[in-house]
C-alpha atoms as a PDB file:
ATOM      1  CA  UNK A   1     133.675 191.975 140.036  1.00  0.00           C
ATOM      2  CA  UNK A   2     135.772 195.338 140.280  1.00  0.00           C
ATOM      3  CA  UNK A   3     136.945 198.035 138.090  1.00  0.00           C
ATOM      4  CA  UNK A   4     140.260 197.706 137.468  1.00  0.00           C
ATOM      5  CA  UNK A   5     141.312 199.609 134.175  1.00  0.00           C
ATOM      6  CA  UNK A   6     138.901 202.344 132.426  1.00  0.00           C
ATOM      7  CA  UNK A   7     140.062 203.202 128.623  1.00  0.00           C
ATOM      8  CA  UNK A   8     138.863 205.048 125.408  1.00  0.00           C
ATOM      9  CA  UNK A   9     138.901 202.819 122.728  1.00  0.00           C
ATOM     10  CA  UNK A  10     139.284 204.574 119.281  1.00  0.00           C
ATOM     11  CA  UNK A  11     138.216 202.824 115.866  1.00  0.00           C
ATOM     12  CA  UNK A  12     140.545 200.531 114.157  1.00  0.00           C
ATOM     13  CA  UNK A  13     140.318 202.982 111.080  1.00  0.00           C
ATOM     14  CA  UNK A  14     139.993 206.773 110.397  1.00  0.00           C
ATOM     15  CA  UNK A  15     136.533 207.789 110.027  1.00  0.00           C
ATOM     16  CA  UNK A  16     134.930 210.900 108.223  1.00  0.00           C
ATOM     17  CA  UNK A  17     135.081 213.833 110.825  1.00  0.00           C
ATOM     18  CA  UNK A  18     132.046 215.011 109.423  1.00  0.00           C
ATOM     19  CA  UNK A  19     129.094 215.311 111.802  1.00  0.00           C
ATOM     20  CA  UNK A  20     125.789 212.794 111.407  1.00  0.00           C
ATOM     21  CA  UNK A  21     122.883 214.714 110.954  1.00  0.00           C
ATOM     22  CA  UNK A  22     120.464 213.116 113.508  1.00  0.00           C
ATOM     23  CA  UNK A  23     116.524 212.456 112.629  1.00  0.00           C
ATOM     24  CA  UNK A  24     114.136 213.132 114.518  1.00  0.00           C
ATOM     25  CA  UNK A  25     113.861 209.730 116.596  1.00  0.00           C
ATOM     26  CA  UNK A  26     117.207 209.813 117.087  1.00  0.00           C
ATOM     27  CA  UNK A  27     116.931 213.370 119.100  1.00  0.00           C
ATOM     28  CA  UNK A  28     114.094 212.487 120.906  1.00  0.00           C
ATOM     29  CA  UNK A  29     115.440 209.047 121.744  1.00  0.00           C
ATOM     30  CA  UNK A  30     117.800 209.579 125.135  1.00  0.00           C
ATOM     31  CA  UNK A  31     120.885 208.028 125.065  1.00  0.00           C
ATOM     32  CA  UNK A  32     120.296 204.156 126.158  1.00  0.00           C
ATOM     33  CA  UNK A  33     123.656 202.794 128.526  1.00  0.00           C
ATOM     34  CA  UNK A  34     122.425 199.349 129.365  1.00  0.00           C
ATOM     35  CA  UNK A  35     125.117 198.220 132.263  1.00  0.00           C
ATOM     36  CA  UNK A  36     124.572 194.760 131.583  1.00  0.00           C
ATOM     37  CA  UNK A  37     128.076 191.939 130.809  1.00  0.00           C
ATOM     38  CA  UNK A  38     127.338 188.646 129.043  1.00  0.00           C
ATOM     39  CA  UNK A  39     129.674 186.494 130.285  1.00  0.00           C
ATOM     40  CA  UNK A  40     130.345 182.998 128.281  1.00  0.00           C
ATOM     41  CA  UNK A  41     132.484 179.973 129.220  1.00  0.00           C
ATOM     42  CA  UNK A  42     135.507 178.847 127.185  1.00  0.00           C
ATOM     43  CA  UNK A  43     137.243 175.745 126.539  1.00  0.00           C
ATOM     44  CA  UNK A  44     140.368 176.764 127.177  1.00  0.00           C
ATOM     45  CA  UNK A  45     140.924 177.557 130.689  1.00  0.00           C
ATOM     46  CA  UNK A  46     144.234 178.110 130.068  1.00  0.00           C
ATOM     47  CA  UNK A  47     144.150 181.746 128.755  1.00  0.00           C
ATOM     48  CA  UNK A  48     145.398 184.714 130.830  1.00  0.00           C
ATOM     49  CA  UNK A  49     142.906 187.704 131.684  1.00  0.00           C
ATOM     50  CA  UNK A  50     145.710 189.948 129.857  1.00  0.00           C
ATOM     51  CA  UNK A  51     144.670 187.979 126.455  1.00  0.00           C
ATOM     52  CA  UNK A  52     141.117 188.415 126.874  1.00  0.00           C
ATOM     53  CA  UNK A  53     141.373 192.090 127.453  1.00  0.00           C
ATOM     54  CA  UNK A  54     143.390 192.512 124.453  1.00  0.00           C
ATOM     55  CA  UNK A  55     141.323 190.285 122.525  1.00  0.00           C
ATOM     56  CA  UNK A  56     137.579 192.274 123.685  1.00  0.00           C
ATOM     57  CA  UNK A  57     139.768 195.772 122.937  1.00  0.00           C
ATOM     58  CA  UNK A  58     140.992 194.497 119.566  1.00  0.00           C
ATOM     59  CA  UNK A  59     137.226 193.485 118.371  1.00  0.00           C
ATOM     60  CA  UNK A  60     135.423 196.416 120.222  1.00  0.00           C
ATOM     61  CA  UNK A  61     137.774 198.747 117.817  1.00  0.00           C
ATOM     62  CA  UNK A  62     136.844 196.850 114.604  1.00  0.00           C
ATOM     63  CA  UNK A  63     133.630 197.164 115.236  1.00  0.00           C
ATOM     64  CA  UNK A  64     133.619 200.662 116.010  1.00  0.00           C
ATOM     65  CA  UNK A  65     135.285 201.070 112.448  1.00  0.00           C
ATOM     66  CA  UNK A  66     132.483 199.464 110.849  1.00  0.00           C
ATOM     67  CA  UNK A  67     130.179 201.494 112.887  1.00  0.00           C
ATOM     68  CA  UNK A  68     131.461 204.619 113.224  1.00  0.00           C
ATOM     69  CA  UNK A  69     127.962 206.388 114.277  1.00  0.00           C
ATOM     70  CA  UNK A  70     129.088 204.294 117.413  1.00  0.00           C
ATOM     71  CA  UNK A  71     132.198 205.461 118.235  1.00  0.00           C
ATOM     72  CA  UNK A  72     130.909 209.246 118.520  1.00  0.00           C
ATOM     73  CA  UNK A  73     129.976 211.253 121.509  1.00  0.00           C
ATOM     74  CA  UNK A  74     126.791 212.768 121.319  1.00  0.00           C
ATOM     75  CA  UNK A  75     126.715 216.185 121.924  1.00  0.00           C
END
């Protein structure tokens, strides 16, 4: 597997620019980046790697949007 594309994906909505106050397990938590990619089969073998990107983009964003403490950069 190679890198081929790296991009910032932004939530599907506007969320509140105000900043989340973090407790106290949050700031003594370090950030966790787990490099790990769970890869699943499909039945159709038929679809182009162009759809799946667009498709893994499209639901990373709507997530975000529903988890907007997510889609922040912690300072």
């Amino acid at each position: 597997m190679e890198e081929v594309e790296r991009e910032v994906i932004k939530p599907a909505t506007p969320s509140t620019n105000d900043r989340l106050q973090l407790s106290l397990l949050d700031l003594m938590n370090s950030p966790a980046n787990v490099p790990v990619i769970f890869f699943y089969e499909t039945d159709d073998a038929d679809v182009a790697p162009e759809i799946i990107s667009a498709k893994l983009k499209s639901s990373l964003s709507q997530t975000l949007s529903r988890f907007y403490p997510l889609a922040g950069r912690r300072e």
